[in-house]
Every structure is written in C-alpha cells, then in structure tokens.
Protein backbone atom coordinates (compact mmCIF):
# COMPACT_ATOMS: atom_id res chain seq x y z
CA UNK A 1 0.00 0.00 0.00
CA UNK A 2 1.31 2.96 -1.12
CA UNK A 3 1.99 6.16 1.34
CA UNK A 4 -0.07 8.79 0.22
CA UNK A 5 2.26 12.32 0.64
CA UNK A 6 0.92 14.39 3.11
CA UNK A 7 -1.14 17.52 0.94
CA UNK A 8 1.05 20.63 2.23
CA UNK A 9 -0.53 24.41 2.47
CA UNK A 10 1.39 26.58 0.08
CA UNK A 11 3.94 28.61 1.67
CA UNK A 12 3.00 32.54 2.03
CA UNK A 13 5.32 34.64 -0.30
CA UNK A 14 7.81 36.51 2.27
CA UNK A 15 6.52 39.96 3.63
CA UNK A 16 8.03 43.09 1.38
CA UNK A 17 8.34 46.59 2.97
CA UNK A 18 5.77 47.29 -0.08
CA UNK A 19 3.32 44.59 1.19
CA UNK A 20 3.57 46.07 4.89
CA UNK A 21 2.78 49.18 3.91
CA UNK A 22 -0.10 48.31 1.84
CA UNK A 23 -1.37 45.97 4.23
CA UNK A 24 -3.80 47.86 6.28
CA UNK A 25 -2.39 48.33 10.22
CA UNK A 26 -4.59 47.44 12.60
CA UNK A 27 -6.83 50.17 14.81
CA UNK A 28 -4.66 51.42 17.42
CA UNK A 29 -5.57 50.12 20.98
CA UNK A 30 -7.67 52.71 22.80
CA UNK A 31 -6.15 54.56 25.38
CA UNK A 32 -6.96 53.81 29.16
CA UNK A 33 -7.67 56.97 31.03
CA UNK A 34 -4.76 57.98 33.61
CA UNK A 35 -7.32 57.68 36.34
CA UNK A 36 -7.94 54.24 35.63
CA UNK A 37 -4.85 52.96 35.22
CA UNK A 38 -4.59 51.80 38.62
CA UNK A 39 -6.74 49.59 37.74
CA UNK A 40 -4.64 47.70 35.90
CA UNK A 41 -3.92 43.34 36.46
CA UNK A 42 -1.21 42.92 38.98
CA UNK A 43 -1.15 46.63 40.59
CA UNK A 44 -1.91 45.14 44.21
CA UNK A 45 -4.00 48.56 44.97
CA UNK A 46 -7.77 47.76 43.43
CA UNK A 47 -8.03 45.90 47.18
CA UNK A 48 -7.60 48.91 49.21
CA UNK A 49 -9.40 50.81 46.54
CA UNK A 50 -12.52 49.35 46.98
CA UNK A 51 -12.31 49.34 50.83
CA UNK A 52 -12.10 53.02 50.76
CA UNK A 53 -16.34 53.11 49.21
CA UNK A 54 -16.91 50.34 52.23
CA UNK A 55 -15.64 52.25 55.03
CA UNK A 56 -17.30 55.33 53.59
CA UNK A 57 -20.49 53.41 53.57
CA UNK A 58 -20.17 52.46 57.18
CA UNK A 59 -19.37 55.69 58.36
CA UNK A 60 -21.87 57.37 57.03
CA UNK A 61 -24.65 54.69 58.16
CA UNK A 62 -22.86 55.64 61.72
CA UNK A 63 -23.75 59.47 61.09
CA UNK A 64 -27.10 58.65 59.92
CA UNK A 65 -27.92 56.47 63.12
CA UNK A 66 -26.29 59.27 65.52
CA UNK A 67 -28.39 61.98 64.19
CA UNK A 68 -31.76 59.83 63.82
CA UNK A 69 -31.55 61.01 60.07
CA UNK A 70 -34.59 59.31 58.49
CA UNK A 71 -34.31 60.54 55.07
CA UNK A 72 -33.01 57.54 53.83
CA UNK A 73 -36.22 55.25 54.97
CA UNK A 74 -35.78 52.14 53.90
CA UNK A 75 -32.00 51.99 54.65
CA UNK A 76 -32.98 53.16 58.14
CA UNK A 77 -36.06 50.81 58.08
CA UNK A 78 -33.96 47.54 57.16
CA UNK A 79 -31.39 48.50 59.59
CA UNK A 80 -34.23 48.97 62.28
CA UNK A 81 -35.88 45.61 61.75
CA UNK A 82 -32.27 44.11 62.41
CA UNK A 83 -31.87 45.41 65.58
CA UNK A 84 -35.06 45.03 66.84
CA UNK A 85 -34.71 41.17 65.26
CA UNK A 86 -31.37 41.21 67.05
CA UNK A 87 -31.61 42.89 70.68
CA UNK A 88 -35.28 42.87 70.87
CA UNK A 89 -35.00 46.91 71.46
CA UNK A 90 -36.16 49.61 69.28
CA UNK A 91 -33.60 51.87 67.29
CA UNK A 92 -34.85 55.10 67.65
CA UNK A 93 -33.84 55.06 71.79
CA UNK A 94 -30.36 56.21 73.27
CA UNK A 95 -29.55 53.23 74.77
CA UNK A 96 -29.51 51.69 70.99
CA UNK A 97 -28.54 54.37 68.61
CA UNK A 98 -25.90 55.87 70.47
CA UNK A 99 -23.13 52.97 70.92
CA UNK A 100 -24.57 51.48 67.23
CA UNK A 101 -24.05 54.77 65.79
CA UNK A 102 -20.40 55.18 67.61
CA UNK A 103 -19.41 51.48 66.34
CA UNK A 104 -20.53 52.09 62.82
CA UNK A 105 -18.66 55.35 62.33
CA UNK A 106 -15.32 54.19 64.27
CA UNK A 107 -15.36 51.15 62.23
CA UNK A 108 -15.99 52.88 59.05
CA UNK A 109 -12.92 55.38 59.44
CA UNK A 110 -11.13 52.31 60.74
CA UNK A 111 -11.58 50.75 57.40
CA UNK A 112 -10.69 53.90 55.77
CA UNK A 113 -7.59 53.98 57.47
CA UNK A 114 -6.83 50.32 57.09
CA UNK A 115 -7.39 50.84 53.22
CA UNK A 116 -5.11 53.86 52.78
CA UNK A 117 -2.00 52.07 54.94
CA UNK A 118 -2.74 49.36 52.63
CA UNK A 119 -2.35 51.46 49.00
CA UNK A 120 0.50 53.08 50.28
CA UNK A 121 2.60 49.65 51.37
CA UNK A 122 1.37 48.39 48.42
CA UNK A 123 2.76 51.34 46.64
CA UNK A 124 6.22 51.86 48.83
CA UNK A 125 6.52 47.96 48.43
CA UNK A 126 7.63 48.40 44.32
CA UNK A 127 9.22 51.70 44.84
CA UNK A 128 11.05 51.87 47.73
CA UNK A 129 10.88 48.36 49.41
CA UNK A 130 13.74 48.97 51.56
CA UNK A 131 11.63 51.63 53.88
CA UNK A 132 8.37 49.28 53.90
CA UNK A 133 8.62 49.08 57.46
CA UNK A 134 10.40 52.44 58.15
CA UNK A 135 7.03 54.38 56.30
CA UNK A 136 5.55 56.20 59.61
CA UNK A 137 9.26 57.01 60.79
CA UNK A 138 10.58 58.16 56.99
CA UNK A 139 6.81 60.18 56.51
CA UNK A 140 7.29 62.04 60.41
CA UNK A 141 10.86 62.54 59.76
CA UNK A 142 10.26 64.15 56.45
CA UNK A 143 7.59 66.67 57.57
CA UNK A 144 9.65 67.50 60.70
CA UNK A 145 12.33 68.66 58.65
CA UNK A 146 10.15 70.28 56.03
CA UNK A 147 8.89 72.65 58.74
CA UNK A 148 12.90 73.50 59.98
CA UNK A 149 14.35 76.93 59.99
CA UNK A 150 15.54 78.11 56.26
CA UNK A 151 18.70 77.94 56.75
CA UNK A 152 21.73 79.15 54.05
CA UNK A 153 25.21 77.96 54.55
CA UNK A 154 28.17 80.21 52.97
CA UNK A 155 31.27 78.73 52.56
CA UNK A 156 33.37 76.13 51.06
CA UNK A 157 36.20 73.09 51.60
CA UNK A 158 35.68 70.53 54.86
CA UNK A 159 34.37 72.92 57.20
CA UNK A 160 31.36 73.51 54.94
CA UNK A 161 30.29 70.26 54.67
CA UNK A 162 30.84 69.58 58.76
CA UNK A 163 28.42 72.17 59.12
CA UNK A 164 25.84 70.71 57.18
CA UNK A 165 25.95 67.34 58.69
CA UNK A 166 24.75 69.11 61.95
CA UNK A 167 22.34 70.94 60.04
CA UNK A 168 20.44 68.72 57.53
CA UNK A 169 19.45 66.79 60.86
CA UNK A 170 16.84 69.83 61.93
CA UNK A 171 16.12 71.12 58.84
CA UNK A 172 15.49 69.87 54.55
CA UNK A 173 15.26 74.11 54.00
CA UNK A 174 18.59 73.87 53.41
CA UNK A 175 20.92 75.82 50.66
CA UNK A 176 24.91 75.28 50.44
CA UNK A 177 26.54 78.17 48.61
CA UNK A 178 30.03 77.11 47.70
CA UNK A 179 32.67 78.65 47.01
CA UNK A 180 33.85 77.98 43.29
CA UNK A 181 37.80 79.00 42.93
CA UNK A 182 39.76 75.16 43.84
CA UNK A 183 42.24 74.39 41.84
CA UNK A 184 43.63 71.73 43.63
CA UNK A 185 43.79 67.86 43.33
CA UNK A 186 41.00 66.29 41.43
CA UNK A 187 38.90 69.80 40.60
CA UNK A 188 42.49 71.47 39.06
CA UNK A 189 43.28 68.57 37.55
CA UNK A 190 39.98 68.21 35.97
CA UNK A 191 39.57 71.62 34.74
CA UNK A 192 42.92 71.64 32.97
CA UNK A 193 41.82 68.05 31.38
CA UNK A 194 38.53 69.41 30.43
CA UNK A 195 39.16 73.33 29.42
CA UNK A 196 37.28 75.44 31.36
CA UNK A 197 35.66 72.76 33.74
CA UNK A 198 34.12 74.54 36.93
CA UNK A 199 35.76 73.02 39.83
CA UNK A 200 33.40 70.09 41.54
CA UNK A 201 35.41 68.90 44.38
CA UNK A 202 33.54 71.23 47.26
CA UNK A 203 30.23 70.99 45.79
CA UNK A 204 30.91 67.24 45.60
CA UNK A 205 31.49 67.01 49.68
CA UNK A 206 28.66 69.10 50.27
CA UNK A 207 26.54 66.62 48.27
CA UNK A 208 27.27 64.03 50.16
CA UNK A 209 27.28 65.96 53.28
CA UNK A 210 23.88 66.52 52.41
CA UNK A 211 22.85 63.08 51.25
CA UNK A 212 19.94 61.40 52.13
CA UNK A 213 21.12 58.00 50.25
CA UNK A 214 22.78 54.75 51.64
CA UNK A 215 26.24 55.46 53.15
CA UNK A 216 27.38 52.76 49.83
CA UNK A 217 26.59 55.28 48.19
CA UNK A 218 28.19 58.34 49.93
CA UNK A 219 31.63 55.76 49.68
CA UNK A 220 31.51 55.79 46.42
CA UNK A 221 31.00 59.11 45.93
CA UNK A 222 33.97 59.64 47.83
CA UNK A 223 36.05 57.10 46.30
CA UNK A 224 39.47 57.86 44.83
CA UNK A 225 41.02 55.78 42.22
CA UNK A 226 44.42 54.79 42.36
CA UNK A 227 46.01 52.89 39.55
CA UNK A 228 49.51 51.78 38.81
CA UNK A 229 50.49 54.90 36.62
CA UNK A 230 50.02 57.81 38.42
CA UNK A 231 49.93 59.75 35.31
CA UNK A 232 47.08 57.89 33.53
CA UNK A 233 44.79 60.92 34.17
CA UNK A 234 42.24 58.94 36.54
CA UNK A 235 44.78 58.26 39.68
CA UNK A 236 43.83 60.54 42.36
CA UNK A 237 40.21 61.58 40.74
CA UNK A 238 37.18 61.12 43.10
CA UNK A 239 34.16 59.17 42.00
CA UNK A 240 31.73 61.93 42.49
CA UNK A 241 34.10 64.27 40.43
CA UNK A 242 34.18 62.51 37.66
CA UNK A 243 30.25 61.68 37.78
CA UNK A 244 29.29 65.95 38.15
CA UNK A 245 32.09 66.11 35.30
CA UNK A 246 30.33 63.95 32.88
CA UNK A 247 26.74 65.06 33.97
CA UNK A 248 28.00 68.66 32.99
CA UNK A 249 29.37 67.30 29.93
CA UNK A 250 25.78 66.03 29.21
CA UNK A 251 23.47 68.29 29.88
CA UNK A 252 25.59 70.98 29.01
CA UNK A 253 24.91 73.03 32.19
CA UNK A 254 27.09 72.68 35.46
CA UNK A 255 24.09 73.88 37.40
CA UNK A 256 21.92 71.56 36.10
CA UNK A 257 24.51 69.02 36.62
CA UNK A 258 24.61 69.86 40.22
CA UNK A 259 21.17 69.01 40.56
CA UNK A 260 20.98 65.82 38.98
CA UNK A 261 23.73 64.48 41.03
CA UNK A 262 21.40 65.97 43.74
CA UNK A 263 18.72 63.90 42.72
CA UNK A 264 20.90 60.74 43.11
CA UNK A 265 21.97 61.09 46.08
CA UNK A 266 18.93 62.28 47.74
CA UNK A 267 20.12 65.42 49.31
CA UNK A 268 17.94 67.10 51.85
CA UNK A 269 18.22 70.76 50.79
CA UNK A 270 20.10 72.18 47.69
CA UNK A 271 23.75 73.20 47.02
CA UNK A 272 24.57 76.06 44.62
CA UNK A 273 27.60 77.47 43.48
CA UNK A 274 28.19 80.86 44.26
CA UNK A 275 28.74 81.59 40.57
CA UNK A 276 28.60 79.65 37.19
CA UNK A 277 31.51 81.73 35.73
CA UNK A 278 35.23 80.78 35.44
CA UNK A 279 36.82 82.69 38.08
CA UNK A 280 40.54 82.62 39.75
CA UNK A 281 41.43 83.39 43.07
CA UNK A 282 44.72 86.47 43.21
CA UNK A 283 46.58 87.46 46.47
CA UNK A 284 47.66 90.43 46.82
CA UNK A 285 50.83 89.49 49.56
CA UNK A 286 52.23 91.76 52.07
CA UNK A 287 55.45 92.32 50.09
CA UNK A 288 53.51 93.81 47.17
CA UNK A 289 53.60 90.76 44.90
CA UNK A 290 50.43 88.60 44.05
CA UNK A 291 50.05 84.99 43.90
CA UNK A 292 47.27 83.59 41.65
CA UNK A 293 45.56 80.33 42.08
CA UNK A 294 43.92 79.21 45.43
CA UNK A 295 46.26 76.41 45.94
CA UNK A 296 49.29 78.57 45.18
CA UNK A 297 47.97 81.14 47.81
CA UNK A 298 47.17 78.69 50.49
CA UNK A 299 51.10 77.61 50.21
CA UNK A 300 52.53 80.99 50.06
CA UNK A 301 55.45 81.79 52.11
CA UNK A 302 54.19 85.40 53.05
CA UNK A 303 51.34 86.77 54.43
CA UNK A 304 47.88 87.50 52.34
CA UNK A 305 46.98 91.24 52.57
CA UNK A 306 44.12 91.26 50.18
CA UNK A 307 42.25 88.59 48.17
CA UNK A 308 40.23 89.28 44.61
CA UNK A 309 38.16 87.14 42.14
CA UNK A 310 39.77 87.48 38.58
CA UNK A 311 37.47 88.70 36.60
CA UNK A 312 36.09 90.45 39.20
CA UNK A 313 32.46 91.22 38.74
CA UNK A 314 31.19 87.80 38.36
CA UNK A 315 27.25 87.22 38.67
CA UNK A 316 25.93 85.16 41.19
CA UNK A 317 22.43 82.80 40.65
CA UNK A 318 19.06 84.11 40.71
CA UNK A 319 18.65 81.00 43.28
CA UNK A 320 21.49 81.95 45.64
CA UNK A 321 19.92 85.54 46.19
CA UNK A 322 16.83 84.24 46.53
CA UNK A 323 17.51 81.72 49.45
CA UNK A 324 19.59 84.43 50.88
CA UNK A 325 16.71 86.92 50.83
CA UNK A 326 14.54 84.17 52.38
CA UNK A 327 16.52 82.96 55.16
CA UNK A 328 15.74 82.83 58.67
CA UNK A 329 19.51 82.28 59.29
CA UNK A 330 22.86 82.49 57.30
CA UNK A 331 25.77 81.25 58.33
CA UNK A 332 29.54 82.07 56.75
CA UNK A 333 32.52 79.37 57.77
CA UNK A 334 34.09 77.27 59.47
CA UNK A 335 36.44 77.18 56.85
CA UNK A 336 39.62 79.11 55.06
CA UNK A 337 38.62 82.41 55.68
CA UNK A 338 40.78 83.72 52.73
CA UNK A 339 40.13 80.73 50.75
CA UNK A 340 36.36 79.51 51.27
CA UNK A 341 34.81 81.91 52.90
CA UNK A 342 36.06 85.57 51.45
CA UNK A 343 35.74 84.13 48.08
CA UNK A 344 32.04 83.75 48.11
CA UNK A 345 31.53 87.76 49.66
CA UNK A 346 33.61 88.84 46.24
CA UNK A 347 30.20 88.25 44.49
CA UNK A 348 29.49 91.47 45.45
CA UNK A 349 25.92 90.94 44.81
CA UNK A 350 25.75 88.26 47.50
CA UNK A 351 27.44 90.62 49.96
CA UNK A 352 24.61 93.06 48.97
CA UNK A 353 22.58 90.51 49.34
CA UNK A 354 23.48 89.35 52.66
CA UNK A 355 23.83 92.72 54.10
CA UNK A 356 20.22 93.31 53.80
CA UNK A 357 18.46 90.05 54.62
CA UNK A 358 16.98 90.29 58.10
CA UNK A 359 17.58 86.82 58.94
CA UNK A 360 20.23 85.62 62.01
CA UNK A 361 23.30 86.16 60.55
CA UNK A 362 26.44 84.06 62.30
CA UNK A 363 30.07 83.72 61.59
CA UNK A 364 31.70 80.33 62.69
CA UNK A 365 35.41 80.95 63.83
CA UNK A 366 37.88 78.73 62.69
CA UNK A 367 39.36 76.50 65.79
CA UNK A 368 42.67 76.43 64.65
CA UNK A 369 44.96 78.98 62.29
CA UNK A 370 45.84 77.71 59.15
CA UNK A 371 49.65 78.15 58.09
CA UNK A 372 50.50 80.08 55.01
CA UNK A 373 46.80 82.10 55.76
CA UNK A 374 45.86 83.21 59.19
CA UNK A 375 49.32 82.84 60.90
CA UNK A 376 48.88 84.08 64.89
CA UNK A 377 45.28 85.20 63.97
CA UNK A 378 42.94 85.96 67.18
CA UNK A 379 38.97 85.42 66.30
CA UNK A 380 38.88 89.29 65.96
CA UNK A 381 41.64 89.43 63.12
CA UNK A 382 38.91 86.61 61.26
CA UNK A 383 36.47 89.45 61.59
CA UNK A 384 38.35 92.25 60.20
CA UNK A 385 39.45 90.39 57.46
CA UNK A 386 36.00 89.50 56.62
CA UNK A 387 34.52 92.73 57.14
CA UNK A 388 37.36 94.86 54.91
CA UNK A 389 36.65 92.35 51.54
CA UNK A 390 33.10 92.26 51.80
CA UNK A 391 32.91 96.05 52.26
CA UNK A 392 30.90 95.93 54.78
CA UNK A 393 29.33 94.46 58.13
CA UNK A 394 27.39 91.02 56.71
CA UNK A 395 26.41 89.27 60.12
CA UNK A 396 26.19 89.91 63.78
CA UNK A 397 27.02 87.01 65.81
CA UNK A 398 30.47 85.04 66.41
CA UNK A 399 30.70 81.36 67.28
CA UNK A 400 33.79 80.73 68.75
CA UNK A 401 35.34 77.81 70.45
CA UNK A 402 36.72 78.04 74.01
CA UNK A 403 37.69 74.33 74.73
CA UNK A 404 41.01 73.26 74.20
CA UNK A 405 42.02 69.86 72.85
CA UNK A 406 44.45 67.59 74.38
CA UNK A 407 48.11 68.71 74.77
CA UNK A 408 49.34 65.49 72.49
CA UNK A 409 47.15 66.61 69.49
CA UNK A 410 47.95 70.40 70.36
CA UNK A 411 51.86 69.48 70.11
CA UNK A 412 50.97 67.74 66.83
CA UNK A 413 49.67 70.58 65.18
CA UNK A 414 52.18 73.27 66.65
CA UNK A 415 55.09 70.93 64.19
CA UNK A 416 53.16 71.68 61.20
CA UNK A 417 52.73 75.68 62.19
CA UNK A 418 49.25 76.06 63.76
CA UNK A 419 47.79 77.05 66.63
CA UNK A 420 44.46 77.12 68.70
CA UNK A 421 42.69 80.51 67.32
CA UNK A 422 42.47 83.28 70.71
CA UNK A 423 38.91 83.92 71.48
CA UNK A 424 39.33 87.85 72.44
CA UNK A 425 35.82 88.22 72.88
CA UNK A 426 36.84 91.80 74.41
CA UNK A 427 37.93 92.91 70.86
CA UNK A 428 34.90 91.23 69.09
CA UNK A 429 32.36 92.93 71.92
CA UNK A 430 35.17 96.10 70.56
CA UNK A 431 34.35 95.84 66.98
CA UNK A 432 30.08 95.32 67.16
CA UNK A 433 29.53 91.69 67.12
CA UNK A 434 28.36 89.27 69.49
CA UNK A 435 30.16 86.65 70.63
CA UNK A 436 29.09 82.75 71.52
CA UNK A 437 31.34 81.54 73.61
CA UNK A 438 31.29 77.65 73.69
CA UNK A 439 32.99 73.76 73.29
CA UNK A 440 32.06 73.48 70.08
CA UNK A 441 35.02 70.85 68.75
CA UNK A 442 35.19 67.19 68.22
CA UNK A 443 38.43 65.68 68.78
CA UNK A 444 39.47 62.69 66.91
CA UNK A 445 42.54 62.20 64.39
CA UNK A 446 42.30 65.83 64.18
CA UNK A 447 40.82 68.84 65.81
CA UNK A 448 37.22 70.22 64.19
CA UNK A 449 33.77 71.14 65.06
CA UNK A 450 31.13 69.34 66.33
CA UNK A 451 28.78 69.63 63.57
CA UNK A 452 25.91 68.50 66.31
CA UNK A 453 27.05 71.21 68.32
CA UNK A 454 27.49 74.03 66.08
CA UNK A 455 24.08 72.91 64.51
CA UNK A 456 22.24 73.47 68.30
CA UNK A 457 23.77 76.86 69.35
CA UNK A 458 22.56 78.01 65.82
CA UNK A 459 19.03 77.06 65.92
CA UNK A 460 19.08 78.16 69.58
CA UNK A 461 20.12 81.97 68.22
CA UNK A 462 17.03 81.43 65.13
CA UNK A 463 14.69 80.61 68.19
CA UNK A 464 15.40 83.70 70.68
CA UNK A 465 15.24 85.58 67.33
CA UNK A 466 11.54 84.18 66.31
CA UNK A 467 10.20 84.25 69.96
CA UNK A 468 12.10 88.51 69.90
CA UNK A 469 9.90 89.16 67.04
C-alpha cells in the first residue's frame, strides 16, 4: 500500500516593505484613562481601593444612626428591623442608637484607614521596598524637617560640609553656597583636562554631606582611584568628580549638573555654586607681589593682605539671592577664611545681598589657624578680614570655640605651624559683634567642630530671634 504524501498548504510569499505598507495596520488600541490605570492586572491597589467606598459606607450609616436622620427610609427601616430582630429593642432610643451609631462610624474610618496604609505599602513595596517598614518614621521625619528653619550655609572646603551634617538633621530648607575657585587635586586637575571645567570637588562634599542615600553610596562618591600609573589621568580623581564632570558634559549646564547628582543622592536641601563663571582666586601678599591660584595662595610663604576674584564682577544665581533673601539664618565658615569663605563675599551681589536680609546672621570661627593664611590670627583678626573684603558688616554674631584639645594633638599641630585661634571676645564685643562663647570641637585624628554642636547653638540663636519678634 502505497503512502499517500501528506497535501502541504502553500507557503505565504515573504513579507516586502511594499506589502507592509499596503497591508492595512490594525486600529490602534484605545487609550486607558490615567485615572484608571490603577486599575490595571497585577497593581496590588484595586483591594484597598474598593475598601475606601466600604468604610465610607459604614461611616456614614454611623452618622445617619447618631443623628436619627430618616431621610433615607428604607435603609434606616432595614437597619431597624435588624436590631429590633437582634436585641429585641427599638432603634430610635439612646440606649440603641448611640453605641450602634459610635461602632458604625469608628469602624468605618477604621476601614478607611486600614485601606489607605494598605495602597501606600502596596505602593512603597515596588518603589522603595527597603523603607516598607520604616514608612511612619521616613513620613514624620520628612515633615519634621520640612517645617525646619531656612537655613543658608556660605562657605566652602571641609568645614562647609561639617556644618551641614549638623544641620540637615533639623532642617530639609537647606541651601549650600560654595565657594567655586579650587584648583587643587582632582577639581584642578579636571579643569585643565577638560578646558574650562568649573571646579566640583567642594560641591561634591557638600553633596554628600547633604545626602539622604545609603552610606554605599556616599563611599563611592567619595572614592578615589588609584592605579599603577600615576599619570594615567584617573589616579587621584574622586568618584563623584568625575560623575558631576560627565553630567556637565551632558546636559551641558554645570548647574543643572549639580542638581541631577542631587537627585541621586537624595540630598535634603540644595547646594549652589556661588557663581557659574570661570573665576581665579589672586593674592595680593604683604610684600607687594600677588600669587594667583587658590592652591598657590594657600602655600605661600608670606602673608595674604588682600584677596580678589579674577574677573572680578562675576554674577551670582538668581537662586542663591533668593535663598539668601529668604533665610531665617545664614551662616559664613568654618572654613579658610581667605580661601572659602572671602571668596564667596567677592560676588558682590551676595554681599549686597546678605547685608540686607533680616535673617540671624552668624560667623563660625575657625578653631585652629591655618599656616600660610591666618598665621597668629585671634577670632577678631577673622572678623576684620572678613569685614574689609566684603565692604561691609554682613552678620552679627560670632561662634567661637573656648575648649582646648588635648596637649598630644595640640603638640601635633604646633610641628606643622598652627595654633588654637584666641577667642578675644573683648575685641569682638570692641568691633560690634556678638560673641558665643562655647565647646564646640570634636576631637578625633584631628581637631574640628562638632557639627551637632554648632548645629544646636545656631538654631538656639534662630529661636530667641523668632520668639524677639
């Protein structure tokens, strides 16, 4: 018997661009509404969505037994005949309506409630699954801080970013105004790489100062790479440099930049630099010569007379005037006085600007001098020297440090040229200002503030200044 061969459909001739496009498309799915989209298989939420109608329901049977509201007859009729089915008592008495009227309401809004904690876990749980079971402490921590002082920090280099640590724990209204003339290390090295780069080491630390991510995150930030050839270009660049480098190189805007990086760390508050345009720092030296570069100046053998922004009108951001005009406090330092803090003040708009604001305006004293800058400086000669380069008188209160740190890290610093910074508070009483006297330094490694206790004698000056007015 011979095998019949399996009859075989023709095979469909292959599909040309010109029979695509002739062949008709089919009708475009319609469009769900946004609103409805939560509506969608899978979403976990149309649970606690439909609890939210049930609880409403309940409640407002509660209201309507309370209040004896027989509008509604036959609801109020059916519910009647179950009680009186049920207890063998009437509705319309005290004794019944009352604690029936209570339970339905309570247990209405405790549905409600239930339903809502439900959406949002349901919500957090695909989001941010990590803080499922920090929600009530994350959501009170968050408005807490979102009701803290407004608070603008002028500065720049460690000393800046200390003080925001203390700072970002009492308050998310915060704004970091850095100064934007290093040309050290990884910044110098990256603006001569990239031509014109603006210099992202300080805004970098007060990033991370600032951050609200996971302290993985803040390493890495942080990280320098070291490779084998130290003159590879990448040994001795930080992480976070190289990341606000590239984001500038992207979208083209170094303030924008700024605030991406912001957005990936999770910053509470905002860091701005004091100005978007290329500017370099020139000392003028007491023997009449001038050094140019802040790195150069910092290591200078003489002593600084006068410090200037090359070219010397830059403009500040619409932002940074704005935060300063808001504030309820601004505070300038710690930090190089010549280097991080005067720098900022040569905006001379932001001088202006601080001048005028009416908020609490503090200086933070160095704790120690800095060789090559503020050789034998008391906390007055700080003062002065701020006072003569912004042109004026731009705050009215002085933190200074009375404690003194132990004689082996004392003896450590006196080999390199430093010393503990004189708190003459006759001199600064002298000159206008008013003087907070206080321990306000950590001692580790090395000798710095307390960023917890700089942060507290600041807000305590914000409140006597709120509970003055």
């Amino acid at each position: 018997m011979a095998i019949q061969p399996r009859s075989r459909k023709p095979h469909a001739p292959p599909l040309t661009l010109s029979a695509m496009e002739a062949a008709p498309s089919p009708p475009p799915a319609p469009r769900m509404p946004r609103g409805l989209k939560w509506l969608y298989p899978g979403m976990r939420v149309k649970r606690w969505l439909l609890l939210i109608p049930v609880g409403l329901s309940l409640g407002i049977l509660g209201v309507m037994v309370l209040a004896q509201w027989k509008m509604m007859e036959t609801i109020y009729e059916r519910l009647a005949a179950v009680v009186q089915r049920l207890l063998n008592m009437p509705l319309d008495i005290p004794l019944v309506f009352i604690p029936l009227g209570l339970l339905l309401l309570f247990s209405g809004l405790a549905v409600i409630a239930a339903a809502m904690i439900g959406l949002n876990r349901s919500i957090l749980s695909v989001i941010s699954p990590e803080h499922l079971d920090e929600l009530p402490d994350v959501l009170h921590r968050n408005i807490s801080l979102g009701r803290g002082a407004r608070i603008v920090v002028i500065g720049g280099g460690t000393g800046l970013s200390t003080m925001l640590r203390g700072l970002k724990k009492h308050s998310s209204n915060l704004t970091a105004v850095v100064t934007m003339t290093d040309d050290g290390g990884s910044s110098g090295l990256l603006q001569r790489q990239l031509g014109g780069m603006l210099p992202p080491g300080d805004i970098r630390n007060c990033l991370v100062a600032l951050a609200d991510a996971e302290p993985l995150m803040q390493e890495l930030f942080q990280y320098r790479f070291t490779t084998k050839d130290n003159k590879d270009g990448l040994s001795g660049h930080s992480f976070g440099n190289l990341l606000i480098a590239a984001m500038a190189d992207i979208t083209g805007d170094f303030e924008r930049a700024v605030e991406e990086t912001s957005n990936i760390l999770a910053i509470r508050g905002r860091v701005l630099p004091s100005t978007v345009e290329n500017v370099v720092l020139v000392g003028e030296m007491e023997d009449g010569g001038e050094i140019t570069g802040e790195t150069n100046i910092a290591h200078a053998s003489d002593r600084i007379q006068r410090i200037k922004l090359c070219p010397d009108s830059p403009k500040p951001l619409p932002e940074v005037l704005e935060a300063i005009r808001e504030a309820d406090v601004i505070v300038m330092g710690p930090g190089s006085v010549f280097t991080s803090v005067i720098p900022n003040l040569l905006v001379h708009e932001i001088s202006t600007a601080v001048a005028a604001a009416k908020a609490v305006k503090v200086y933070v004293c160095n704790v120690m001098t800095q060789p090559g800058e503020t050789d034998g400086y008391a906390a007055s000669d700080h003062l002065r020297a701020v006072e003569r380069h912004a042109g004026r008188r731009v705050f009215d209160y002085v933190l200074v440090n009375k404690a003194t740190p132990s004689e082996d890290l004392m003896a450590r610093y006196r080999k390199t040229g430093a010393e503990l910074v004189t708190a003459d508070t006759d001199k600064i009483a002298a000159l206008g200002y008013k003087a907070i006297v206080g321990s306000f330094i950590s001692e580790s490694a090395v000798v710095r503030h307390d960023p917890d206790k700089l942060a507290q004698a600041i807000l305590r000056l914000v409140d006597r200044s709120l509970f003055a007015r």
